[in-house]
Protein backbone atom coordinates (compact mmCIF):
# COMPACT_ATOMS: atom_id res chain seq x y z
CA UNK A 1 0.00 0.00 0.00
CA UNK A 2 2.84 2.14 0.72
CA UNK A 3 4.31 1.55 -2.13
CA UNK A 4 1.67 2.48 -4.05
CA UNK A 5 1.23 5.76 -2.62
CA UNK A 6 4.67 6.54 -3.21
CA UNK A 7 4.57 5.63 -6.70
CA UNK A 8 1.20 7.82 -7.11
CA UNK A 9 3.08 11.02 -5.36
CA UNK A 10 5.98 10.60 -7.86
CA UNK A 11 3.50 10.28 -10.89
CA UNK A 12 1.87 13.29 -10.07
CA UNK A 13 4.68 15.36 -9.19
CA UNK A 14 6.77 14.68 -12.01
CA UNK A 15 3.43 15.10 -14.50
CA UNK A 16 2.93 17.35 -17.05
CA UNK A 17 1.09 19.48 -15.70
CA UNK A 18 3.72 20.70 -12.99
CA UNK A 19 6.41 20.54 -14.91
CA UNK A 20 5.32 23.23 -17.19
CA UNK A 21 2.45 25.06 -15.16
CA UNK A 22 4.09 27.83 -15.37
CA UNK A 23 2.40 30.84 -16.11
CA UNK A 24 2.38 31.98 -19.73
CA UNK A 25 4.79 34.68 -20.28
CA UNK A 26 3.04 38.09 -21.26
CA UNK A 27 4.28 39.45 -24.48
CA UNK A 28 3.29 42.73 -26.18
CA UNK A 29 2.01 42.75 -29.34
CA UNK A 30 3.15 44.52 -32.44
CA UNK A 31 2.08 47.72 -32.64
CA UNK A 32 -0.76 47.35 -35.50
CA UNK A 33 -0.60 50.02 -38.15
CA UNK A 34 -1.85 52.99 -38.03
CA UNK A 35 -3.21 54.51 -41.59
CA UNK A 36 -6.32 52.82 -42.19
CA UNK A 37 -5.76 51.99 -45.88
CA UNK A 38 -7.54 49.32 -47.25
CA UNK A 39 -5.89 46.33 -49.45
CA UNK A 40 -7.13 48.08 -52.85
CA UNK A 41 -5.42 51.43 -51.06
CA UNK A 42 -2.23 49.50 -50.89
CA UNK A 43 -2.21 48.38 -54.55
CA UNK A 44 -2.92 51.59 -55.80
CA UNK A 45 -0.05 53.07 -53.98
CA UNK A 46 2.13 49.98 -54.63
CA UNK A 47 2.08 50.08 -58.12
CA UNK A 48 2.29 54.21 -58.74
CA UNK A 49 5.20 53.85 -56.28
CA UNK A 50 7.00 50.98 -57.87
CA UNK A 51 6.59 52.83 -61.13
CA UNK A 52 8.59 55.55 -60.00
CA UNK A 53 11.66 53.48 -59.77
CA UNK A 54 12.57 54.68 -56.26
CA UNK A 55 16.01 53.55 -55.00
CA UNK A 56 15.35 50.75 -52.12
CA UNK A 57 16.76 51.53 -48.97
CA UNK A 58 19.78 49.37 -47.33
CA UNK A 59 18.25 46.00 -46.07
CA UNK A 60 20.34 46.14 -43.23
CA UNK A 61 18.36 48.82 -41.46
CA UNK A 62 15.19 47.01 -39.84
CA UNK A 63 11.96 49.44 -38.88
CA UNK A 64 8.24 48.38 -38.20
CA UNK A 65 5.15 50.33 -37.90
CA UNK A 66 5.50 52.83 -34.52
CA UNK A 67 9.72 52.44 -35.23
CA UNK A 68 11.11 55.76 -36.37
CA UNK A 69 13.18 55.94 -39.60
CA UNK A 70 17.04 56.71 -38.93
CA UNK A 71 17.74 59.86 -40.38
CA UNK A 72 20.13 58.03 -42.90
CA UNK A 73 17.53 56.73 -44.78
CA UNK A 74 15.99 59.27 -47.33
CA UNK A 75 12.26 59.91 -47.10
CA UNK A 76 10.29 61.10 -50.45
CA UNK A 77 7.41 62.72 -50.42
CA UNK A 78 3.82 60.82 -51.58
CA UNK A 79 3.77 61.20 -55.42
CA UNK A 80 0.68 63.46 -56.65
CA UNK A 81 -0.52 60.68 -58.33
CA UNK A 82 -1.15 58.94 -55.00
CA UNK A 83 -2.03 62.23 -53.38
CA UNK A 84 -5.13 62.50 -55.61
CA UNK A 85 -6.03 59.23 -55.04
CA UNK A 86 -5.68 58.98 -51.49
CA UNK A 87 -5.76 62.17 -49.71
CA UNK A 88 -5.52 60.90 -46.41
CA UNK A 89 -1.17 59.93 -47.02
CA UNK A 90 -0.69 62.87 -49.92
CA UNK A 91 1.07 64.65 -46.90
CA UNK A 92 3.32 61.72 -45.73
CA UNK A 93 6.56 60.74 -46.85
CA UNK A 94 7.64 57.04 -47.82
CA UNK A 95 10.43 54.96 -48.42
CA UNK A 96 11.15 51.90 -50.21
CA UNK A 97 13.24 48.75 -49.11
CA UNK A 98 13.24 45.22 -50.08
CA UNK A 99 9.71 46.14 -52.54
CA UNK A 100 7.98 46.83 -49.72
CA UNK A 101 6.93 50.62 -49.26
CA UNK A 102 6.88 52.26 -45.97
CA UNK A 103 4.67 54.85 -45.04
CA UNK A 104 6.00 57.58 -42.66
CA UNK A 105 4.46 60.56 -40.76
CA UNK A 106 6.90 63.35 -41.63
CA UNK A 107 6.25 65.04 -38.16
CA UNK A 108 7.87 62.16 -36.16
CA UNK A 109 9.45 60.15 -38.98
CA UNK A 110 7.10 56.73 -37.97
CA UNK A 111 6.15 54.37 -39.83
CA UNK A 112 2.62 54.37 -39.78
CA UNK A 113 2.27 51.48 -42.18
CA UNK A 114 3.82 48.87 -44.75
CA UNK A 115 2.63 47.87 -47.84
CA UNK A 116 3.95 44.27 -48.96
C-alpha cells in the first residue's frame, strides 16, 4: 500500500502538468498600423510607387510600424498621383526597401504602415 502511494506522489509530481504550469509569459504585441488603408489602397499606392523606380533603402536597417526611420535613410514625399487618389497619405513621406513601401508621418518620422 505504501508503495503504491509513493509511486502515485511521484506520478503526479513529475506530471505534465507541474512541470510546465508555469504561467504563460506576457508578451506585447506589435504595434498594428496605423493609416487605415484598405488592401485596394495598398495596390494603388504599390504600383504608382514601384513605377517611379525609387532607390530601395539598405536591407540592413530594420523598422516596423511605430519604429522611427534613422535619419540616414531618405524619405520622399507621396507622389501626386497617389495624393489624388488617397488624400488621407498625400502629406506623408515614404520609403522603399526590399519592394515593400513604408509609409512615414513626416512630423515624427514613424512608420505608420507597410505595404507588402
Amino acid at each position: 500500500m505504501r508503495k503504491l502511494l509513493m509511486i502515485s506522489v511521484a506520478i503526479f509530481l513529475l506530471s505534465p502538468a507541474n512541470l510546465f504550469g508555469q504561467a504563460p509569459v506576457e508578451r506585447e504585441a506589435p504595434p498594428s498600423r496605423t493609416s487605415n488603408l484598405t488592401l485596394e489602397q495598398h495596390h494603388v499606392i504599390k504600383e504608382i510607387i514601384k513605377d517611379s523606380k525609387i532607390e530601395s533603402a539598405p536591407a540592413n536597417i530594420l523598422v516596423g510600424v511605430g519604429d522611427t526611420v534613422p535619419q540616414s535613410i531618405t524619405l520622399h514625399p507621396i507622389p501626386e498621383a497617389v495624393g489624388a487618389k488617397l488624400s488621407q497619405v498625400k502629406t506623408h513621406l515614404f520609403f522603399v526597401q526590399n519592394a515593400k513601401v513604408f509609409i512615414v508621418d513626416p512630423k515624427d518620422r514613424r512608420v505608420i504602415d507597410i505595404i507588402d
